[in-house]
PDB file of N, CA and C in Angstrom:
ATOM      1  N   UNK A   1       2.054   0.316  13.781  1.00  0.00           N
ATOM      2  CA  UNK A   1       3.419   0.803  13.684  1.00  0.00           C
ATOM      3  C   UNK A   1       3.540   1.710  12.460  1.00  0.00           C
ATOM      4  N   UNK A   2       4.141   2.553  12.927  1.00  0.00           N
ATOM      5  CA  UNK A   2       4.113   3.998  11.584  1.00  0.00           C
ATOM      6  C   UNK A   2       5.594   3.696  10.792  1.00  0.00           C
ATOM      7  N   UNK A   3       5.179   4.198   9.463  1.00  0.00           N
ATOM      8  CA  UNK A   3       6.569   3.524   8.555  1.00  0.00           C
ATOM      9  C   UNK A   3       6.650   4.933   8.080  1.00  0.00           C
ATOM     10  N   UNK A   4       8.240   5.630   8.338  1.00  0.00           N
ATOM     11  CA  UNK A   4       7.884   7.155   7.265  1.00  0.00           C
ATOM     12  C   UNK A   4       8.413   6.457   6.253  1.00  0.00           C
ATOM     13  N   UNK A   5       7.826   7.100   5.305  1.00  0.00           N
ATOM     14  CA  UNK A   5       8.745   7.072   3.819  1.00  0.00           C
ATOM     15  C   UNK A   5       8.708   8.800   3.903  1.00  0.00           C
ATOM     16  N   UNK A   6      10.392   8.782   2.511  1.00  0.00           N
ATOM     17  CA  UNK A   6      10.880   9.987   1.983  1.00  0.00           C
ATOM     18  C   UNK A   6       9.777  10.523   1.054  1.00  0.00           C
ATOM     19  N   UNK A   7       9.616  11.592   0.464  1.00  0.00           N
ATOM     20  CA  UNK A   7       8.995  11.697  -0.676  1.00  0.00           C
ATOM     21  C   UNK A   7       9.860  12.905  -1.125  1.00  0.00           C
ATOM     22  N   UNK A   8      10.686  12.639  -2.322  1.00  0.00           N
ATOM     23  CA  UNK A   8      11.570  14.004  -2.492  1.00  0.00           C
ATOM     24  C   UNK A   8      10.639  14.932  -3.350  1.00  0.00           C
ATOM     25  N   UNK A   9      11.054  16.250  -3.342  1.00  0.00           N
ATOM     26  CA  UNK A   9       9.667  17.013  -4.396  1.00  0.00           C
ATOM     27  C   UNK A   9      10.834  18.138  -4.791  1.00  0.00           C
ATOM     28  N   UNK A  10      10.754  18.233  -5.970  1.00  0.00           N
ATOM     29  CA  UNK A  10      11.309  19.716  -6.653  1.00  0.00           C
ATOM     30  C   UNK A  10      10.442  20.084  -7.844  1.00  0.00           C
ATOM     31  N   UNK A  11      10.865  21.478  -8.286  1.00  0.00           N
ATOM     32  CA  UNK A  11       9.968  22.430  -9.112  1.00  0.00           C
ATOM     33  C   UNK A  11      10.880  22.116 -10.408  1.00  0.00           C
ATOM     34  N   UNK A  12       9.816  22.042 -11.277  1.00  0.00           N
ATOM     35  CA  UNK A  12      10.247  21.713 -12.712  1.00  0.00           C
ATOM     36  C   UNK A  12       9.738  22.886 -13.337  1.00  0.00           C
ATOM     37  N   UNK A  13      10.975  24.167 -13.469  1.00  0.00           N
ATOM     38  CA  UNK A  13      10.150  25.466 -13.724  1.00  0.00           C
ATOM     39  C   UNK A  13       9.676  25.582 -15.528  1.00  0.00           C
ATOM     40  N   UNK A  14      10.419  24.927 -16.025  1.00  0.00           N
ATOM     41  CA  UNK A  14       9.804  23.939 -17.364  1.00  0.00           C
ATOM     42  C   UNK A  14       8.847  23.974 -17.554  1.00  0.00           C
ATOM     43  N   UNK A  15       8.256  23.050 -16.446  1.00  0.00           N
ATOM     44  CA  UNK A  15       7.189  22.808 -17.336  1.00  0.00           C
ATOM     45  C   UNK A  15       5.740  22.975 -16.141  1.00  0.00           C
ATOM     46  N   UNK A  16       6.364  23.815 -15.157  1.00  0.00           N
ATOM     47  CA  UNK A  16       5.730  24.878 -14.062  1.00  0.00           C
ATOM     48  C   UNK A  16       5.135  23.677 -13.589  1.00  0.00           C
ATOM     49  N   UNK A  17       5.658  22.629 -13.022  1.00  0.00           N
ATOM     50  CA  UNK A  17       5.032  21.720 -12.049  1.00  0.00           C
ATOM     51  C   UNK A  17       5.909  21.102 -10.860  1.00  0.00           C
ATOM     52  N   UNK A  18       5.348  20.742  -9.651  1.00  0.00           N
ATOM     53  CA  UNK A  18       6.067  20.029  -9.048  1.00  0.00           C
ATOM     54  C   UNK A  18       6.230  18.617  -9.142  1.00  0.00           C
ATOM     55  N   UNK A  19       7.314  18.048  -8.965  1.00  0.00           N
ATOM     56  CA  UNK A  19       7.647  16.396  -9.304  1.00  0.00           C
ATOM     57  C   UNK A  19       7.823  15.837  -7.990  1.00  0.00           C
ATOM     58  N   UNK A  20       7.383  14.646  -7.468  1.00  0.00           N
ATOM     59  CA  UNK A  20       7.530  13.674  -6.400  1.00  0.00           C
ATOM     60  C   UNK A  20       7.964  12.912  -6.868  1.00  0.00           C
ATOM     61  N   UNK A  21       8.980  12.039  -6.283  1.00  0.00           N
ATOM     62  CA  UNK A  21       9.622  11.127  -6.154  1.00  0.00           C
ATOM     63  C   UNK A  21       9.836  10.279  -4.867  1.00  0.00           C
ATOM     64  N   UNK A  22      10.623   8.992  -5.030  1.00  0.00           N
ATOM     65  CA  UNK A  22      10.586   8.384  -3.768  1.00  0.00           C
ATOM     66  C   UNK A  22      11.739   7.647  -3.931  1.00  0.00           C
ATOM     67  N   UNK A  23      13.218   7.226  -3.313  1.00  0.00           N
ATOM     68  CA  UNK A  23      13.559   6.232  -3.317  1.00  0.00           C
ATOM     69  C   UNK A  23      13.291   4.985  -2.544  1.00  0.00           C
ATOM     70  N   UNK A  24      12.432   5.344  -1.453  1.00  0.00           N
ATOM     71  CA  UNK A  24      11.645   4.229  -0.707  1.00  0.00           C
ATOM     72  C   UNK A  24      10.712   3.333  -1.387  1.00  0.00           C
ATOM     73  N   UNK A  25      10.134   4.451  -2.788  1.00  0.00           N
ATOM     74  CA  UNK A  25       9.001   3.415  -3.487  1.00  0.00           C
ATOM     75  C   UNK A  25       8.900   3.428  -4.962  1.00  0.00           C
ATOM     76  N   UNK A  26       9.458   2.574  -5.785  1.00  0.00           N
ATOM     77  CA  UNK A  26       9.510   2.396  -6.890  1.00  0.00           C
ATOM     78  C   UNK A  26       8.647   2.303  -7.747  1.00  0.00           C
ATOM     79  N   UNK A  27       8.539   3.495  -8.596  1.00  0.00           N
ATOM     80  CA  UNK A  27       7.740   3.623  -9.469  1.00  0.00           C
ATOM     81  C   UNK A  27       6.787   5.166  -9.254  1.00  0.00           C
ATOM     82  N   UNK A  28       7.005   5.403  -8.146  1.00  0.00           N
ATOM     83  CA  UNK A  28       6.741   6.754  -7.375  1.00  0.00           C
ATOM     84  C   UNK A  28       7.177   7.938  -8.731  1.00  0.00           C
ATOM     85  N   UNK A  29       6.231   8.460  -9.148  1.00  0.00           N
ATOM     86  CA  UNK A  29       6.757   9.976  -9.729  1.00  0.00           C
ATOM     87  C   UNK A  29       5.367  10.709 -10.275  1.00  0.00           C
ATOM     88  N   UNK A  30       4.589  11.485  -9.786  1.00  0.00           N
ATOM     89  CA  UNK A  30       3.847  12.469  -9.570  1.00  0.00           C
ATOM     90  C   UNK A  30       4.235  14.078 -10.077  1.00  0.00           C
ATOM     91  N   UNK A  31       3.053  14.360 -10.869  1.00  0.00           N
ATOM     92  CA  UNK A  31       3.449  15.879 -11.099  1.00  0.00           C
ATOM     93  C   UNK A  31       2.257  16.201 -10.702  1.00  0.00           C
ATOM     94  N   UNK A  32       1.848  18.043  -9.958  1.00  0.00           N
ATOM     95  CA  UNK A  32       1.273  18.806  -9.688  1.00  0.00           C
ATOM     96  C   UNK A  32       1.347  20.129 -10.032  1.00  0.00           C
ATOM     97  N   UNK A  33       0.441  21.493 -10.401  1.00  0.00           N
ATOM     98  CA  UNK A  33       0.912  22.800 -10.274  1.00  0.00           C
ATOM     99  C   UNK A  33       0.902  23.349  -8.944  1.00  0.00           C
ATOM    100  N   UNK A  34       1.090  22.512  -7.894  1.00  0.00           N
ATOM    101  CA  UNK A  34       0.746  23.273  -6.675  1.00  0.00           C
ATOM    102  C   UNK A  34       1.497  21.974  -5.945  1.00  0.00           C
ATOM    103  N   UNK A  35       2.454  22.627  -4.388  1.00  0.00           N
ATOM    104  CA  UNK A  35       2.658  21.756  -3.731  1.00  0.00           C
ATOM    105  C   UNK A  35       1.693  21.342  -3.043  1.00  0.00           C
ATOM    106  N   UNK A  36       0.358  21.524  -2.747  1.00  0.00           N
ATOM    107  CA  UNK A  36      -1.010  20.802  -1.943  1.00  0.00           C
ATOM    108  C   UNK A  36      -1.597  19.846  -3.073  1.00  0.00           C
ATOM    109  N   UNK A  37      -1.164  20.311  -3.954  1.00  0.00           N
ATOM    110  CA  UNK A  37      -2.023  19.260  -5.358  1.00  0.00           C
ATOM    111  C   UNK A  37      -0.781  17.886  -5.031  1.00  0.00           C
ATOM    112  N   UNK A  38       0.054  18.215  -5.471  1.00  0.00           N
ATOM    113  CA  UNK A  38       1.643  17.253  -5.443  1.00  0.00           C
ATOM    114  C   UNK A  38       1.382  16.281  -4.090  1.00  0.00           C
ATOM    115  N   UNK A  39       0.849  16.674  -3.042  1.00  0.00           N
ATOM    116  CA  UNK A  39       1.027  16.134  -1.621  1.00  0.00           C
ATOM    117  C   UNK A  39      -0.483  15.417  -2.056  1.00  0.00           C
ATOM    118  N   UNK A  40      -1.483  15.605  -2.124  1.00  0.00           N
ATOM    119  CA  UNK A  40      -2.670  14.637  -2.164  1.00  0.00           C
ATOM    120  C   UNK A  40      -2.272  14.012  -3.540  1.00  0.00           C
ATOM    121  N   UNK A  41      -1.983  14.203  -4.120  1.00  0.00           N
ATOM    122  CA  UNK A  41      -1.806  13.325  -5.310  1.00  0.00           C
ATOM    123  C   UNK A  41      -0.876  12.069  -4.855  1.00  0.00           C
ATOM    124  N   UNK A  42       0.129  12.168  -4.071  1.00  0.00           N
ATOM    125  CA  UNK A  42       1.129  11.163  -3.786  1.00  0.00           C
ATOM    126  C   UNK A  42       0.284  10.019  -2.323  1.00  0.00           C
ATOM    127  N   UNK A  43      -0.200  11.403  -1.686  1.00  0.00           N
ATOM    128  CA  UNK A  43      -1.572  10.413  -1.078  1.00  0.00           C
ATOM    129  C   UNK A  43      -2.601   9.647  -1.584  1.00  0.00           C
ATOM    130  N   UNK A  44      -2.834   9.966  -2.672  1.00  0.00           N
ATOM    131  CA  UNK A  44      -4.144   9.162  -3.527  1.00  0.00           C
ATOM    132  C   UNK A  44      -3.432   7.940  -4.389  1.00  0.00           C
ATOM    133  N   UNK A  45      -2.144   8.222  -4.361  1.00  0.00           N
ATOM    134  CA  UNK A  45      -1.755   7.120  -5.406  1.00  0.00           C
ATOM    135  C   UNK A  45      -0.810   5.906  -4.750  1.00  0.00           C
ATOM    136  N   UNK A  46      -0.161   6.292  -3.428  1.00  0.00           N
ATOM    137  CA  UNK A  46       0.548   5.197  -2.546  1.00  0.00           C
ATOM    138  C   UNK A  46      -0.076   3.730  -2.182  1.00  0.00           C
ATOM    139  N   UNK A  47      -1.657   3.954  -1.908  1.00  0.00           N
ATOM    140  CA  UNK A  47      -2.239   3.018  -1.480  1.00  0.00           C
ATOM    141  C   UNK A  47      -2.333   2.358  -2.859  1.00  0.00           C
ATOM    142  N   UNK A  48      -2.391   2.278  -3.656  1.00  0.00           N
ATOM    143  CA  UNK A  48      -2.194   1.089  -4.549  1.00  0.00           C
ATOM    144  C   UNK A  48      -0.553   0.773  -5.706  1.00  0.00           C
ATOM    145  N   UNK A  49      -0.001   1.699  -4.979  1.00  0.00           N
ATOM    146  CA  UNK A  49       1.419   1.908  -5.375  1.00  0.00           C
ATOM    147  C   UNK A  49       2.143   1.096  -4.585  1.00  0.00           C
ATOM    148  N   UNK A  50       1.847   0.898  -3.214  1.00  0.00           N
ATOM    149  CA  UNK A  50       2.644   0.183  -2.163  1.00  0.00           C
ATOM    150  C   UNK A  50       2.797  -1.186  -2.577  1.00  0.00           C
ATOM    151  N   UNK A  51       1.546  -1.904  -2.386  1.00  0.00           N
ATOM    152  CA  UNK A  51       1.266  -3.773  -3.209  1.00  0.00           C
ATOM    153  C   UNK A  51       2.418  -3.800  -4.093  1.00  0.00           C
ATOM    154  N   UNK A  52       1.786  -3.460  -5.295  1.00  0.00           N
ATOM    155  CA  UNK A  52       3.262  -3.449  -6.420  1.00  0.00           C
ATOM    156  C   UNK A  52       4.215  -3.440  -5.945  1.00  0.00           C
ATOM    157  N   UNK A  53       4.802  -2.962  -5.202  1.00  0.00           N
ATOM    158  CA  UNK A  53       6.039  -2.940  -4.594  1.00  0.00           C
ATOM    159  C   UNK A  53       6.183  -4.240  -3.549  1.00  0.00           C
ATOM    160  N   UNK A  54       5.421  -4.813  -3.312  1.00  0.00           N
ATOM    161  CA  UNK A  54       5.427  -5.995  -2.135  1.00  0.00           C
ATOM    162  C   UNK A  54       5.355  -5.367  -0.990  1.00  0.00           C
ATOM    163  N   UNK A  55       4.937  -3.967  -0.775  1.00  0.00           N
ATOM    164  CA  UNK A  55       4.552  -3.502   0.745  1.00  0.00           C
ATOM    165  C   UNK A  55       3.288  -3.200   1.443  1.00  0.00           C
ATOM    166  N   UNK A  56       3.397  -3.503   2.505  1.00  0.00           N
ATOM    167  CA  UNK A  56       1.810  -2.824   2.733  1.00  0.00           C
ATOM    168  C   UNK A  56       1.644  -1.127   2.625  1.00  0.00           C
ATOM    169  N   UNK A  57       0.278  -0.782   2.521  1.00  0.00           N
ATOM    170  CA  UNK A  57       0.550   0.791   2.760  1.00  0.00           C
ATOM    171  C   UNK A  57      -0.165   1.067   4.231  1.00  0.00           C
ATOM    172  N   UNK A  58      -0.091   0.512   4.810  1.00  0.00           N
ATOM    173  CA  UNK A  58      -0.703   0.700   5.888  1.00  0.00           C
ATOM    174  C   UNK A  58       0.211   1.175   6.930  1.00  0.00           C
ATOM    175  N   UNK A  59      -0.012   2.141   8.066  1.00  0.00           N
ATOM    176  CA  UNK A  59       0.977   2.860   8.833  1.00  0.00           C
ATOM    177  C   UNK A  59       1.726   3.696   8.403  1.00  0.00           C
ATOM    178  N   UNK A  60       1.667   4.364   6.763  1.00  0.00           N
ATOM    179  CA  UNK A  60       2.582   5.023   6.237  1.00  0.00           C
ATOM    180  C   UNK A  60       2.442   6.783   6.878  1.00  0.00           C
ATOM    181  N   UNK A  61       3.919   7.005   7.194  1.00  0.00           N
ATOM    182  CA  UNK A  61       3.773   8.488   7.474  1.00  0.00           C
ATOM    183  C   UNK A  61       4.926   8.930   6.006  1.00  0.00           C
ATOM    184  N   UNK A  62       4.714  10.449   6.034  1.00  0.00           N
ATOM    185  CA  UNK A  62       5.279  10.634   4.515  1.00  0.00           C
ATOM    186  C   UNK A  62       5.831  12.225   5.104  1.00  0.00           C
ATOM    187  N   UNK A  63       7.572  11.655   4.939  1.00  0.00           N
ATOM    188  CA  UNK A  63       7.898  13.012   5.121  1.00  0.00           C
ATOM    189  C   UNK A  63       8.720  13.618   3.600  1.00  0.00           C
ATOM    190  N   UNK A  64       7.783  15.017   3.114  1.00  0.00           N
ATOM    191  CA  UNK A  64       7.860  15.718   1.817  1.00  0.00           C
ATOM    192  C   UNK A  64       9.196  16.735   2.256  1.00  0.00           C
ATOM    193  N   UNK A  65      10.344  16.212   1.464  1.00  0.00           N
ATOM    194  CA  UNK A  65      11.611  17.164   1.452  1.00  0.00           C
ATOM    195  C   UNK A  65      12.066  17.788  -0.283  1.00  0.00           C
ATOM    196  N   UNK A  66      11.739  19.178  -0.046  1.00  0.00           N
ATOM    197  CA  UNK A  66      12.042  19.596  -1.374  1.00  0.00           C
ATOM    198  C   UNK A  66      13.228  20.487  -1.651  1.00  0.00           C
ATOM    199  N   UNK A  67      13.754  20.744  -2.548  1.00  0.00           N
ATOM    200  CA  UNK A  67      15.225  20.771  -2.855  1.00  0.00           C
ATOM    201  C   UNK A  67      15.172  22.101  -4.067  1.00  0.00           C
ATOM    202  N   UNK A  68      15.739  23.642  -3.521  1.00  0.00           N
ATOM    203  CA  UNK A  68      15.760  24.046  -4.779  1.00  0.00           C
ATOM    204  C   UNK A  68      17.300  24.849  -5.635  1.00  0.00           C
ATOM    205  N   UNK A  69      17.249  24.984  -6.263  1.00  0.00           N
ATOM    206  CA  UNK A  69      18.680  25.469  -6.822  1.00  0.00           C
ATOM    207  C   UNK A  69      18.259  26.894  -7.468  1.00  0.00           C
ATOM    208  N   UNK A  70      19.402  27.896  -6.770  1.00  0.00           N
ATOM    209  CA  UNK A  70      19.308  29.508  -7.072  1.00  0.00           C
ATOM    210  C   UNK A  70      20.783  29.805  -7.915  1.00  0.00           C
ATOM    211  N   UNK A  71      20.634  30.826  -9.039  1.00  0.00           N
ATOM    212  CA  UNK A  71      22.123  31.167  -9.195  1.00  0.00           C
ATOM    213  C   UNK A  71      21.382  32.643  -9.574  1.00  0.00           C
ATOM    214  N   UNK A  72      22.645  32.789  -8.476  1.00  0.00           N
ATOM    215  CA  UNK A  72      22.774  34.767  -8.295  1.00  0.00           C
ATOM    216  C   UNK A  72      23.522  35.114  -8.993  1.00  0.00           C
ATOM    217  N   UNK A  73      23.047  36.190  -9.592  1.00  0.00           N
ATOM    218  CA  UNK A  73      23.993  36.880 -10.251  1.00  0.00           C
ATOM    219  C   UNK A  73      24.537  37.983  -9.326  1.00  0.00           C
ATOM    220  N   UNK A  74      25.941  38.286  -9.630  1.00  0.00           N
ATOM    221  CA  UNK A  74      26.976  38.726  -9.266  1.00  0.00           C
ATOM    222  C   UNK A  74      26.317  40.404  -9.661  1.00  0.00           C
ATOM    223  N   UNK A  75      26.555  41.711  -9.048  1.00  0.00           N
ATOM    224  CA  UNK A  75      25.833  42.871  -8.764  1.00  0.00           C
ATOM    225  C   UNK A  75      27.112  43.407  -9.900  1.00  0.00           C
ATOM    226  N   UNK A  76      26.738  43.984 -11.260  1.00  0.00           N
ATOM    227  CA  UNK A  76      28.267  44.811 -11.981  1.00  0.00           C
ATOM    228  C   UNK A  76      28.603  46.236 -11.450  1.00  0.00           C
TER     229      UNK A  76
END
């Protein structure tokens, strides 16, 4: 049986990395310079992230939703 979890991801132009998060899994927070780095990284680290949490990681599907914020400037 397949379980999705969320994985939220936004750009931290700061400090030029992407951040993962999870409210499905506590303790979840991952940085990468690349969203393919960010996505195996959250893969390499669930399977022993899940236990801690009292879950299995087994059946996990992982859907990555990222979020970004623009401010336009107005044309004088």
């Amino acid at each position: 049986m397949k379980r999705n979890l969320q994985i939220d991801a936004s750009w931290d132009d700061e400090a030029k990395v992407w951040l993962a998060t999870s409210a499905d899994v506590s303790g979840l927070c991952v940085e990468a310079e690349t969203w393919a780095g960010m996505m195996e990284e959250v893969r390499l680290i669930l399977p022993d992230l899940m236990p801690l949490n009292g879950q299995s990681a087994d059946g996990l599907s992982l859907t990555f939703k990222a979020e970004s914020h623009l401010d336009v400037a107005r044309a004088s």
